[in-house]
C-alpha atoms as a PDB file:
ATOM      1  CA  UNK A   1       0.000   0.000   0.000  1.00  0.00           C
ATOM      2  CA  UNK A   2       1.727   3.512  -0.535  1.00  0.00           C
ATOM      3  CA  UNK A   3       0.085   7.052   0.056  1.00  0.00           C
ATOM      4  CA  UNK A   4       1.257  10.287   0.629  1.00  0.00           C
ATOM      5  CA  UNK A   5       2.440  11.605   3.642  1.00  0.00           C
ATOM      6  CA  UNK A   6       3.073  15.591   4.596  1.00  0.00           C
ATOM      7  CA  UNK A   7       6.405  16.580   5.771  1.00  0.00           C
ATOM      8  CA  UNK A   8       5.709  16.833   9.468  1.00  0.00           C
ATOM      9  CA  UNK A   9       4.574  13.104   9.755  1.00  0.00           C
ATOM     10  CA  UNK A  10       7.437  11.820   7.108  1.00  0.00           C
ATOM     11  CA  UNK A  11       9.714  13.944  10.349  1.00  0.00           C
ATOM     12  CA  UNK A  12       7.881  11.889  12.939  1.00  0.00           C
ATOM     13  CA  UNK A  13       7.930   8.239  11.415  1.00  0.00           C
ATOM     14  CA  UNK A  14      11.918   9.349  10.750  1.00  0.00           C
ATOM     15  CA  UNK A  15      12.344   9.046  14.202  1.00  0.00           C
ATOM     16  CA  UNK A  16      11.374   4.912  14.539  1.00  0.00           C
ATOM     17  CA  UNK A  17      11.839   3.797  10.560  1.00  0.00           C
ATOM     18  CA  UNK A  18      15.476   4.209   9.181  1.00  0.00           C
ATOM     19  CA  UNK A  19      15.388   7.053   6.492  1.00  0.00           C
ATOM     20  CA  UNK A  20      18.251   5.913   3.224  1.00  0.00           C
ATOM     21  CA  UNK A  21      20.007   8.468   1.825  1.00  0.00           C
ATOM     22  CA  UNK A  22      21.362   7.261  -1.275  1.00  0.00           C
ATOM     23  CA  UNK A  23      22.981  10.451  -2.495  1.00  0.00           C
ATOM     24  CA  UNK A  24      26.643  10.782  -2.598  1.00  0.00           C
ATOM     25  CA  UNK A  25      29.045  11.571   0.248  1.00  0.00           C
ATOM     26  CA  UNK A  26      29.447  14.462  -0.389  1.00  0.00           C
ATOM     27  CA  UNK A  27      25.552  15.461  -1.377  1.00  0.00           C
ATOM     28  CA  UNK A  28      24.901  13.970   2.280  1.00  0.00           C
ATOM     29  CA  UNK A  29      27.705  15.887   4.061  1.00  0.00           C
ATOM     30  CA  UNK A  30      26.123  19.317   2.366  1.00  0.00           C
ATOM     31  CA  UNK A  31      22.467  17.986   3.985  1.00  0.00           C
ATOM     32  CA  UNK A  32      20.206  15.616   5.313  1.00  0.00           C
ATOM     33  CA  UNK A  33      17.504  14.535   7.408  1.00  0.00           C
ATOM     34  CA  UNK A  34      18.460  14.645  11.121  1.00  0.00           C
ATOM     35  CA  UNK A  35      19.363  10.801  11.677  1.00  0.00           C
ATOM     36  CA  UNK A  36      19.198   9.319   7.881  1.00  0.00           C
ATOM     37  CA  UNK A  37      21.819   6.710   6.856  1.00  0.00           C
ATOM     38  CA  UNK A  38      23.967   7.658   3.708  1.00  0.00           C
ATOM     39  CA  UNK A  39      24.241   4.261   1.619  1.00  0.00           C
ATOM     40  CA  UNK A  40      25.843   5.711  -1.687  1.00  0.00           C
ATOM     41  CA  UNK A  41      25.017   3.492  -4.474  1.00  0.00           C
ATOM     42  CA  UNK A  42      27.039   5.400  -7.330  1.00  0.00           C
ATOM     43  CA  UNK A  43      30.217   3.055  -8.995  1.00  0.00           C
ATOM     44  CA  UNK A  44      33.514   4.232  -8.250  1.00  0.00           C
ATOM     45  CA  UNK A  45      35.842   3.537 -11.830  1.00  0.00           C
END
């Protein structure tokens, strides 16, 4: 089931469901949500 949820309760469920950042490092380092997980997905060559 999905549906849309506004910002406040997206904050709120953040706080007992792990949020995944998959943005790079350095994207992360720049900003995130208070207590998200970075797990970069990009290919290093």
């Amino acid at each position: 089931m999905n549906r849309q949820i506004e910002a406040g309760e997206f904050i709120e469920l953040s706080k007992t469901i792990p949020v995944l950042d998959v943005r790079s490092p350095h994207e992360f380092t720049e900003g995130h949500i208070p207590g998200a997980v970075n797990l970069c997905t990009q290919w290093r060559l």
